[in-house]
C-alpha atoms as a PDB file:
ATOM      1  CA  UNK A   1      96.752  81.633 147.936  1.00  0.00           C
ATOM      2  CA  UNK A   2      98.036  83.587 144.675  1.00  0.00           C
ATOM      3  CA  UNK A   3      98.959  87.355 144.718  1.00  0.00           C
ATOM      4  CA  UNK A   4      95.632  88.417 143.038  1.00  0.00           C
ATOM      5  CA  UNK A   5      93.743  87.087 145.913  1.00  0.00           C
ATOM      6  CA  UNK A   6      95.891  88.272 148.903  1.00  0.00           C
ATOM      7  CA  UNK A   7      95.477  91.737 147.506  1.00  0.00           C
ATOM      8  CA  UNK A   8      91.649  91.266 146.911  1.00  0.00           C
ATOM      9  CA  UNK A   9      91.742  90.407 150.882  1.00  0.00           C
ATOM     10  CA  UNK A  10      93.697  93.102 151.607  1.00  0.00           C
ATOM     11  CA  UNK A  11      91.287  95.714 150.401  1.00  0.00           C
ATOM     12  CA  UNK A  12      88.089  93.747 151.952  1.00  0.00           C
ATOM     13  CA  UNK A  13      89.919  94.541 155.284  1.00  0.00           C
ATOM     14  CA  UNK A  14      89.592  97.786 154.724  1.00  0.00           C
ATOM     15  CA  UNK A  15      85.638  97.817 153.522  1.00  0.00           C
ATOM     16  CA  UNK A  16      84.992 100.204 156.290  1.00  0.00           C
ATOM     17  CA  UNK A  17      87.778 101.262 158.638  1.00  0.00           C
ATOM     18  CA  UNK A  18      87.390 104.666 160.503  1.00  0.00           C
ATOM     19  CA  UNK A  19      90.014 107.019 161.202  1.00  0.00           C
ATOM     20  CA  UNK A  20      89.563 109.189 164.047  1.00  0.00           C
ATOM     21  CA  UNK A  21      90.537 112.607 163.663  1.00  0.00           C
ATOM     22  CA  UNK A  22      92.388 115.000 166.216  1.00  0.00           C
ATOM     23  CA  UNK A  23      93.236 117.614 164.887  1.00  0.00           C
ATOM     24  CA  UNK A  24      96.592 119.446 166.846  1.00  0.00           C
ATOM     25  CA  UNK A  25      95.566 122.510 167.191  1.00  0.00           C
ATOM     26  CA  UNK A  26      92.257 124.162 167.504  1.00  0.00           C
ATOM     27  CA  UNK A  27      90.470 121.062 168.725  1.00  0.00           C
ATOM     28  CA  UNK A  28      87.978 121.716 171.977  1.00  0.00           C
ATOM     29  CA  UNK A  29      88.116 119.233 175.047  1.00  0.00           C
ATOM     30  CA  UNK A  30      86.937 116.040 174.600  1.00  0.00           C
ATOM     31  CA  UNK A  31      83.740 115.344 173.737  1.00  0.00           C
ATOM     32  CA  UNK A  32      82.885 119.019 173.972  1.00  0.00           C
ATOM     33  CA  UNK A  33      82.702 121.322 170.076  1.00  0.00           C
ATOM     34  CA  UNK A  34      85.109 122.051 167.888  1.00  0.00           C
ATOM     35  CA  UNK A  35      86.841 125.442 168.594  1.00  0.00           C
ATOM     36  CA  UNK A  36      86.157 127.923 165.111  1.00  0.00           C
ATOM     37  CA  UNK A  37      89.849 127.026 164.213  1.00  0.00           C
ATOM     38  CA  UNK A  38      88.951 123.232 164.064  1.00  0.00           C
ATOM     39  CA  UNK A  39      85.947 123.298 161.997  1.00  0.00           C
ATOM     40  CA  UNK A  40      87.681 125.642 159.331  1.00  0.00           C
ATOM     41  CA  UNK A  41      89.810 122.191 158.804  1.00  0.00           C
ATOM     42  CA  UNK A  42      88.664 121.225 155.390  1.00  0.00           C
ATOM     43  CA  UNK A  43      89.435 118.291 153.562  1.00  0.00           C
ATOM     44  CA  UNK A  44      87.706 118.608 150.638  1.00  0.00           C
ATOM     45  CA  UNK A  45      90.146 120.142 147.211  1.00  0.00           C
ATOM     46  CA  UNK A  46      93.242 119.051 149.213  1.00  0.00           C
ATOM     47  CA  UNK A  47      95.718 116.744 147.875  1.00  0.00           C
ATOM     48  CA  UNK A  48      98.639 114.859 149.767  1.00  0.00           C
ATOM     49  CA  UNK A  49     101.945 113.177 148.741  1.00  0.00           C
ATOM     50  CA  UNK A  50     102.885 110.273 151.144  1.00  0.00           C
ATOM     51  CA  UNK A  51     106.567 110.720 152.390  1.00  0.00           C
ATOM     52  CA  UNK A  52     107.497 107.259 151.193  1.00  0.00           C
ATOM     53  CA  UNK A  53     111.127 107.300 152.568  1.00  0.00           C
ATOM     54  CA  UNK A  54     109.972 107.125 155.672  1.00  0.00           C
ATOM     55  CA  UNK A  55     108.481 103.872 155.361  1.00  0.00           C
ATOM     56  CA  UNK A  56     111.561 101.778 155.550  1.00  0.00           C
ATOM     57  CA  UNK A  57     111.559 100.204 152.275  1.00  0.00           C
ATOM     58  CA  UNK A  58     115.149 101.310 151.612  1.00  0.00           C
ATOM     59  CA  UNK A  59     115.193 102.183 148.290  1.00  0.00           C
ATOM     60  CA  UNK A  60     112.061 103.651 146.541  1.00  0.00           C
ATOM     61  CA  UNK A  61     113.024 105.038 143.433  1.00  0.00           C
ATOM     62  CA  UNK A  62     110.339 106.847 141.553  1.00  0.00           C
ATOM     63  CA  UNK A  63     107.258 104.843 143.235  1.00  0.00           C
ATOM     64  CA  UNK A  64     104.933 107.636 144.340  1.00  0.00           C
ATOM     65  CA  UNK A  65     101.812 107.353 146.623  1.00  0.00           C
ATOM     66  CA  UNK A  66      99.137 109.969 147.829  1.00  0.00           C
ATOM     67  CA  UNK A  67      95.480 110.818 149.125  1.00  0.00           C
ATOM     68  CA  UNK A  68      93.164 113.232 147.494  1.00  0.00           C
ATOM     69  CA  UNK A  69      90.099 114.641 148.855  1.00  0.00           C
ATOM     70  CA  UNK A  70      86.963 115.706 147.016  1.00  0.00           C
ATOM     71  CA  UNK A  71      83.774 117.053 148.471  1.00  0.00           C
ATOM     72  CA  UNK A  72      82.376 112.974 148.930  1.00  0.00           C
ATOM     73  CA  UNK A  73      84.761 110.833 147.580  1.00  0.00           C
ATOM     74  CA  UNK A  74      88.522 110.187 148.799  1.00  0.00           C
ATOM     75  CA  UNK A  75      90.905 108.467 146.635  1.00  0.00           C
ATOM     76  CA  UNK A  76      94.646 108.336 145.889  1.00  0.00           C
ATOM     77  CA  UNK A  77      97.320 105.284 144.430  1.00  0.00           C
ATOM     78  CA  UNK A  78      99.130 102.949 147.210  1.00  0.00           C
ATOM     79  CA  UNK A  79     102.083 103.339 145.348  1.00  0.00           C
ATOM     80  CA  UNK A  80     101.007 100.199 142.792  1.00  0.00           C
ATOM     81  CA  UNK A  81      97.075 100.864 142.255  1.00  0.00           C
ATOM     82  CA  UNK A  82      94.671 103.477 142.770  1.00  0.00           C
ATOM     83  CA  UNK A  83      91.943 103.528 145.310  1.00  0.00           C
ATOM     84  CA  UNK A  84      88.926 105.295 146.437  1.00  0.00           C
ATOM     85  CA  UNK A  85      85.769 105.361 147.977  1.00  0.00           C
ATOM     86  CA  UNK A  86      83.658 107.581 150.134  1.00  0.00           C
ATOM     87  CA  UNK A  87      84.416 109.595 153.421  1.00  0.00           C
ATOM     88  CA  UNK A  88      82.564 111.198 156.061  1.00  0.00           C
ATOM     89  CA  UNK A  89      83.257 113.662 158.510  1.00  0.00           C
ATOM     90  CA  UNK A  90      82.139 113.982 161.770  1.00  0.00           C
ATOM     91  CA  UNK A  91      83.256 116.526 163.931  1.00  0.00           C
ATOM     92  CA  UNK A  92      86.857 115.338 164.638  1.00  0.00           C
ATOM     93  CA  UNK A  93      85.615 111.807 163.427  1.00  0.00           C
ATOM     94  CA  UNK A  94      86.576 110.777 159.653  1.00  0.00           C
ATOM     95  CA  UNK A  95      85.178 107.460 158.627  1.00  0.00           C
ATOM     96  CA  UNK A  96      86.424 106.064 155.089  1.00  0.00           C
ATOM     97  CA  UNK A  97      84.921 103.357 153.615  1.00  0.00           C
ATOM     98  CA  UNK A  98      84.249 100.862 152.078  1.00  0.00           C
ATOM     99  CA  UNK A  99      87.213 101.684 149.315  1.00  0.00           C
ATOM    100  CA  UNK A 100      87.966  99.829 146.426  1.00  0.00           C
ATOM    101  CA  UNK A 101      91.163  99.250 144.592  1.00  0.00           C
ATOM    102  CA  UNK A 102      92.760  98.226 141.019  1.00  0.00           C
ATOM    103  CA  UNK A 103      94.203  95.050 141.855  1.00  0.00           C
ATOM    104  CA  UNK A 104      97.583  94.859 139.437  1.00  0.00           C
ATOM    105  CA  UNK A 105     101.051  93.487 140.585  1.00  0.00           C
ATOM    106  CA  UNK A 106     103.629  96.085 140.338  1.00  0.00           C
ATOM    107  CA  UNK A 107     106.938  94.346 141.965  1.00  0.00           C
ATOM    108  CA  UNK A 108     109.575  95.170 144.477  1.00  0.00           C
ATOM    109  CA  UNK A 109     109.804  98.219 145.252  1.00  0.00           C
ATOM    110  CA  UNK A 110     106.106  99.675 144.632  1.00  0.00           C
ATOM    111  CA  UNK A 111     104.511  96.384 146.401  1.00  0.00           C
ATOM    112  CA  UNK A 112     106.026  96.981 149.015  1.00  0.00           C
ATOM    113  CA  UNK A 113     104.932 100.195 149.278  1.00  0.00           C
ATOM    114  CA  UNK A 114     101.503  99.551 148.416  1.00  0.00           C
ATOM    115  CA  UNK A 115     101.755  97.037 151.536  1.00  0.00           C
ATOM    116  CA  UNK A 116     102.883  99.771 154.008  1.00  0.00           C
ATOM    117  CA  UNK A 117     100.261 101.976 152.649  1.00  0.00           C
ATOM    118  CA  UNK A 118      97.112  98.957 152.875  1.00  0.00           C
ATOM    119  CA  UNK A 119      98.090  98.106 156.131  1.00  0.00           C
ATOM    120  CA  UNK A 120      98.792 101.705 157.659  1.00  0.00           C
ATOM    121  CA  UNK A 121      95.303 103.148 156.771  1.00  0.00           C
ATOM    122  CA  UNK A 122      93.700 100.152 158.234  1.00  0.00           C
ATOM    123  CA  UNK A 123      95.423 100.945 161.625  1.00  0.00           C
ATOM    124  CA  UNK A 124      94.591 104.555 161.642  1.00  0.00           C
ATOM    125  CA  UNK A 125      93.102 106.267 164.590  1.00  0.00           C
ATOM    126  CA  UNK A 126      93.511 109.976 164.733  1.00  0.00           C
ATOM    127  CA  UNK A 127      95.576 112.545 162.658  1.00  0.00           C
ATOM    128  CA  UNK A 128      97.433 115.318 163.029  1.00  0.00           C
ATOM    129  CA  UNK A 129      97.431 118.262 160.440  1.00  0.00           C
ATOM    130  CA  UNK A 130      99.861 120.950 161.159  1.00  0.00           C
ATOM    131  CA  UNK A 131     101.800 123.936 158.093  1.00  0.00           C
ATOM    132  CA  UNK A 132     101.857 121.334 155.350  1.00  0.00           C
ATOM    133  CA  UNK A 133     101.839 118.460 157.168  1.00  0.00           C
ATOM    134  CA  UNK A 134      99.566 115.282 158.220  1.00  0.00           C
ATOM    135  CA  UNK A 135     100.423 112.777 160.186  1.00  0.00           C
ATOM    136  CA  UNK A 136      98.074 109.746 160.527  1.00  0.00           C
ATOM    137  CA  UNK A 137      98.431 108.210 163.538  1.00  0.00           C
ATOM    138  CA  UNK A 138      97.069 104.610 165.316  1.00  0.00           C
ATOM    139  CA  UNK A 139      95.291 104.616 168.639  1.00  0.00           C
ATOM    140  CA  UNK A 140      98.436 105.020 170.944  1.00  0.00           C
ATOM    141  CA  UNK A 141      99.689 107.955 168.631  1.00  0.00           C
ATOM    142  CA  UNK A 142     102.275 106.243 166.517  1.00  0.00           C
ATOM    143  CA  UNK A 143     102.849 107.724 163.113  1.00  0.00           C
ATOM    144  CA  UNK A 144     102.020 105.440 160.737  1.00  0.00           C
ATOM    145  CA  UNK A 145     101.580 107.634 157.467  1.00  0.00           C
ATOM    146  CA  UNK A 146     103.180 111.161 157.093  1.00  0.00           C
ATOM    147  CA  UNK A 147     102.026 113.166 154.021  1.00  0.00           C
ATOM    148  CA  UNK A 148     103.063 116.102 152.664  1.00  0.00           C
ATOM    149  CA  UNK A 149     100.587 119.024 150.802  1.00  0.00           C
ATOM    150  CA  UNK A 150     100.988 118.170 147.006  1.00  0.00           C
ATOM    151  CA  UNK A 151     101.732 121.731 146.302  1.00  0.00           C
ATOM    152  CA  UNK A 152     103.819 120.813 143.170  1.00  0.00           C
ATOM    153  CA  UNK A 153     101.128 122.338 140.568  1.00  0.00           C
ATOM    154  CA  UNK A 154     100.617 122.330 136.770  1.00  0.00           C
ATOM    155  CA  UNK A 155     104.187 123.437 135.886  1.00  0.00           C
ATOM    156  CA  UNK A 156     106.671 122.222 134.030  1.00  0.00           C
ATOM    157  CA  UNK A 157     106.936 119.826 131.153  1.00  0.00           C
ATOM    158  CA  UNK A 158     103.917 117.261 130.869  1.00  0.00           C
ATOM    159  CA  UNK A 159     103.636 113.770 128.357  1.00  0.00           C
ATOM    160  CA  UNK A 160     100.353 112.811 127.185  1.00  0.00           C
ATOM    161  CA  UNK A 161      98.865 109.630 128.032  1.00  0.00           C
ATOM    162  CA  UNK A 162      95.540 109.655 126.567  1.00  0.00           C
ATOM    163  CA  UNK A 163      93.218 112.165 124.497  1.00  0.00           C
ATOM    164  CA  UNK A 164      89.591 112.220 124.503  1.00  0.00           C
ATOM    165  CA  UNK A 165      88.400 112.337 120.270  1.00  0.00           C
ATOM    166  CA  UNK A 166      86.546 110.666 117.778  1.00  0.00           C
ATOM    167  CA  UNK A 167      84.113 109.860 121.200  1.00  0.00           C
ATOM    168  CA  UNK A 168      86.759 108.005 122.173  1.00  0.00           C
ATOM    169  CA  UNK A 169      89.526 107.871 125.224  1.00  0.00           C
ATOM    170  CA  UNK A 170      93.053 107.248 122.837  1.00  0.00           C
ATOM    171  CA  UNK A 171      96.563 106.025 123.596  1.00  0.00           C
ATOM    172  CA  UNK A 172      98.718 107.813 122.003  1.00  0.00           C
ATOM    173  CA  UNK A 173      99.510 106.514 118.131  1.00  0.00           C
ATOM    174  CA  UNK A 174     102.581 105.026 118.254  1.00  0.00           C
ATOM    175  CA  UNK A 175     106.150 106.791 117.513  1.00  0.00           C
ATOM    176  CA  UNK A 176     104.952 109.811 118.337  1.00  0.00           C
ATOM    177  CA  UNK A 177     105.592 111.756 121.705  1.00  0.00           C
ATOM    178  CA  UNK A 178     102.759 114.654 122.416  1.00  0.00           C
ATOM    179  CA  UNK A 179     103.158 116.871 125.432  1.00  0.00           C
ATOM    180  CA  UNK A 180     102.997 120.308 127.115  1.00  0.00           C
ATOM    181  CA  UNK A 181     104.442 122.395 129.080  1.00  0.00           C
ATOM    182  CA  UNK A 182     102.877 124.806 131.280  1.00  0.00           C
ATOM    183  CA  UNK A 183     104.802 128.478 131.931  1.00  0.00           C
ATOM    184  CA  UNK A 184     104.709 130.326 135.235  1.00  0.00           C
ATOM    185  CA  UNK A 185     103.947 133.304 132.766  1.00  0.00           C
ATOM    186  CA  UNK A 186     100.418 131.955 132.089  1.00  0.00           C
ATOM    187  CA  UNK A 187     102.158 130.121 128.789  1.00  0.00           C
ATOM    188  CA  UNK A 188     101.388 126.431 127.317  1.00  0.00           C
ATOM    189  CA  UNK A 189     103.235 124.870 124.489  1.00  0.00           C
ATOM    190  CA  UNK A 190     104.261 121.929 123.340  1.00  0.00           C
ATOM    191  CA  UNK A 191     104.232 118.970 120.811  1.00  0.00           C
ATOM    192  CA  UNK A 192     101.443 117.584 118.729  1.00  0.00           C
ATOM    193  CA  UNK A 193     103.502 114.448 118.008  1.00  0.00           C
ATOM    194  CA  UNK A 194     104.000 116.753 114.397  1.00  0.00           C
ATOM    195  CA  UNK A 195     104.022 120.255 114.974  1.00  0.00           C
ATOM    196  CA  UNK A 196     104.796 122.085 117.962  1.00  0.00           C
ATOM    197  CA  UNK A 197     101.770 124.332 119.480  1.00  0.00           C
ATOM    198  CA  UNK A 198     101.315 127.683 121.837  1.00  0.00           C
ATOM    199  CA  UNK A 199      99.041 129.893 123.599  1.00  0.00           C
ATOM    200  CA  UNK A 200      97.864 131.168 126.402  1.00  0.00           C
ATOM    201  CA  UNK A 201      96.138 129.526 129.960  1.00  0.00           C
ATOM    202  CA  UNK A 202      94.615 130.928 133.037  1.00  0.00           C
ATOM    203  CA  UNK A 203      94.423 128.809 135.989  1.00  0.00           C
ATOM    204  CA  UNK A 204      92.465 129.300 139.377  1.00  0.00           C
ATOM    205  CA  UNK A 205      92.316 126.691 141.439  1.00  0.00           C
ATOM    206  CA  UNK A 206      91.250 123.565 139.766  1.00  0.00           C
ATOM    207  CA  UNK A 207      89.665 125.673 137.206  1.00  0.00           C
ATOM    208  CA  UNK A 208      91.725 125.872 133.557  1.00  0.00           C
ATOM    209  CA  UNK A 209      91.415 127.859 130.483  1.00  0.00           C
ATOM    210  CA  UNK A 210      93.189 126.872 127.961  1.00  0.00           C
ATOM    211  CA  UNK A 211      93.701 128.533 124.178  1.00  0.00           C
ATOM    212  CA  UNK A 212      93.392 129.759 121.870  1.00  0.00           C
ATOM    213  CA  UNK A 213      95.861 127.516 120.375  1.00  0.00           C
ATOM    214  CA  UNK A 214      98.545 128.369 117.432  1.00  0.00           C
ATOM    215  CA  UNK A 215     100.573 125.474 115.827  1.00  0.00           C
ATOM    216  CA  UNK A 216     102.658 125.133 113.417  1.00  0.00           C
ATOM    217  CA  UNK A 217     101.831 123.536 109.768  1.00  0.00           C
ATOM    218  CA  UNK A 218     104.161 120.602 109.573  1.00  0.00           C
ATOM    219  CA  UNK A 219     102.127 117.327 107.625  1.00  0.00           C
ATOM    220  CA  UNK A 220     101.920 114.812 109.843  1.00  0.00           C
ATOM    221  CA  UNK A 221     103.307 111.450 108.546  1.00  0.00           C
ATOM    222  CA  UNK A 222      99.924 109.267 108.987  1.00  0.00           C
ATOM    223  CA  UNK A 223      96.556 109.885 109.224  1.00  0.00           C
ATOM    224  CA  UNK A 224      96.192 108.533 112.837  1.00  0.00           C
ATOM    225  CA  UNK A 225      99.134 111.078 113.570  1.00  0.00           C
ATOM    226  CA  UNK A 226      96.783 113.815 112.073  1.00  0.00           C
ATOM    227  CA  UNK A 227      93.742 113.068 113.796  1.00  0.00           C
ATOM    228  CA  UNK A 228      95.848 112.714 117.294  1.00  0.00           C
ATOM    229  CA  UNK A 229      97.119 116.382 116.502  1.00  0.00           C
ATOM    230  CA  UNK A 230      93.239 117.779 115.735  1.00  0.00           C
ATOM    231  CA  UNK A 231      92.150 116.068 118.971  1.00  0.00           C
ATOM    232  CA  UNK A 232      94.468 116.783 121.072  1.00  0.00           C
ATOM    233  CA  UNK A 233      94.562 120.474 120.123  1.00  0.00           C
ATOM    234  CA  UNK A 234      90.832 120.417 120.720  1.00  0.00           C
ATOM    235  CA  UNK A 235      90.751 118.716 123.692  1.00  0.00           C
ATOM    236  CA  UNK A 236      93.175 120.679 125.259  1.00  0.00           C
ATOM    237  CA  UNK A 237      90.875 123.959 124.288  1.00  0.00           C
ATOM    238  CA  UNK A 238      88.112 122.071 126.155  1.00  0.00           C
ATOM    239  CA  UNK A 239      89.345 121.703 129.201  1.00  0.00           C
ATOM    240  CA  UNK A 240      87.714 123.224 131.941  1.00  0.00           C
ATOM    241  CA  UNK A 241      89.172 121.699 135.682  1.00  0.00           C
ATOM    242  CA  UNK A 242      91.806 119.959 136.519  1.00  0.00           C
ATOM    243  CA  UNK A 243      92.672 116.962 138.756  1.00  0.00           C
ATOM    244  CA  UNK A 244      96.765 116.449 139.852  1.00  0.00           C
ATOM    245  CA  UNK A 245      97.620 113.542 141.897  1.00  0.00           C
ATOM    246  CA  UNK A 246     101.817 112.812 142.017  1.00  0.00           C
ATOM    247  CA  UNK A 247     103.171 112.583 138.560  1.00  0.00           C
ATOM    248  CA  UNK A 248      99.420 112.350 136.843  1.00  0.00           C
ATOM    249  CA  UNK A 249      97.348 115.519 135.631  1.00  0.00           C
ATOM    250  CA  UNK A 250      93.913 115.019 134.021  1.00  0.00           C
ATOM    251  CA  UNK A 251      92.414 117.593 131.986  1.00  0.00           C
ATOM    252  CA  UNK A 252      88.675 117.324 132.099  1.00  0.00           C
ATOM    253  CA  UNK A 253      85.679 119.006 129.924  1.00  0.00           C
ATOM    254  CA  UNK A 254      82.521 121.029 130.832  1.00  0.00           C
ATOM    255  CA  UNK A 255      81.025 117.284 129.974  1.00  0.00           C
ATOM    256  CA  UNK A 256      83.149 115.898 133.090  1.00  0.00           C
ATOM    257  CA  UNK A 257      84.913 113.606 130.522  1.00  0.00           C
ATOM    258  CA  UNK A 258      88.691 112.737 130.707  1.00  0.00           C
ATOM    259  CA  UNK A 259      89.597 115.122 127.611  1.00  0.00           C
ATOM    260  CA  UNK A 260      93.457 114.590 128.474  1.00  0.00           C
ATOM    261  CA  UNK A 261      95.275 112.794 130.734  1.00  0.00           C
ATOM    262  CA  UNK A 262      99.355 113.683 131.156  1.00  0.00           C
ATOM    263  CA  UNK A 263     102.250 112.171 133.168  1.00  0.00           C
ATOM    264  CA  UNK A 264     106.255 113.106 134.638  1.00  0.00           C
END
């Protein structure tokens, strides 16, 4: 049976596993209702990078995995593709399913990953969530899965992937290298692939202001260069919420449209 098709099985067996949750502390007796403590547990807006060294790969290098939560819809990258799907929550009951997945090889190491990943969240029975901290558990309370709270937020330097312009998702045009950077100060600058840019951005929660923007007046050397810079300087004035999983941040409009999409 090829690759493609193993994986394809792999995420069937996973169509609609359910993970029972227990949470460590604040839980009532068995059977009985959650204690105030327990049902202020919320899922949804949290984010969570898998410790991948303790898998037992050996060495991982830069292959990253994690598990975000939205209000209805989980989702996260295996350490080769991304996932998601819906969740519900029950009490101390959390039921994924079914999820679907990108089905791309990546290689040794992030396959192997990804296989640790697949075949830990189909044995999960309970959690545990304590400080920054969940452990996901099978049904005689072996840690399978430890994450940690992806706390490491907007700042810092950023490389753009793809702007929204032109009605239009874009690579970036080649031999040219836009980014930003965001300041603890409240800052953003950066590079428009020609001219280096500046301003100011507010940020609370997953909700981004960004502008307005000053750049310098450098020509850019092609025309696709120049209508990069225009978009991208737009785009980035459009954004209104953020989403951060690992080394990806996407920038999205009031439209909910992918206006830029950044990596580290």
């Amino acid at each position: 049976m090829s690759s493609f098709a193993l994986r394809l099985l792999r995420w069937s067996a996973l169509g609609g596993f359910a993970v029972c949750a227990a949470v460590a502390a604040g839980c009532g007796d068995d059977g009985g209702t959650p204690t105030a403590s327990a049902r202020q547990m919320q899922l949804p807006g949290t984010e969570w990078a898998l410790d991948v060294s303790a898998l037992g790969v050996g060495d991982v290098g830069s292959v990253h995995s994690w598990i975000t939560f939205e209000r209805d819809q989980a989702g996260g990258n295996d350490g080769c593709n991304t996932f998601s799907g819906a969740y519900e929550v029950d009490g101390r009951k959390l039921t994924f399913g079914p999820l679907a997945g990108t089905n791309k090889l990546c290689g040794s190491p992030a396959d192997e990953v990804a296989g640790k990943v697949l075949a830990g969240l189909a044995k999960v029975r309970s959690y545990e969530a304590a400080g920054d901290t969940l452990r996901m558990q099978d049904g005689s309370g072996k840690t399978l899965l430890t994450y940690r709270a992806d706390q490491a937020g907007v700042e810092g330097r950023w490389t753009v992937l793809s702007v929204l312009y032109d009605e239009a998702i874009r690579s970036v045009v080649a031999d040219t290298e836009p980014t930003a950077d965001f300041s603890a100060d409240g800052t953003i600058s950066g590079s428009t692939g020609c001219n280096e840019f500046h301003g100011p951005y507010t940020l609370q929660g997953r909700k981004i202001d960004i502008g307005p923007l000053s750049a310098t007046r450098k020509a850019c050397p092609t025309k696709d260069a120049s209508d990069q810079e225009a978009g991208y300087l737009a785009a980035l004035e459009s954004a209104v919420r953020i989403e951060q999983a690992g080394p990806q941040l996407t920038l999205f409009n009031a439209k909910g449209q992918m206006a830029v999409t950044l990596g580290r």
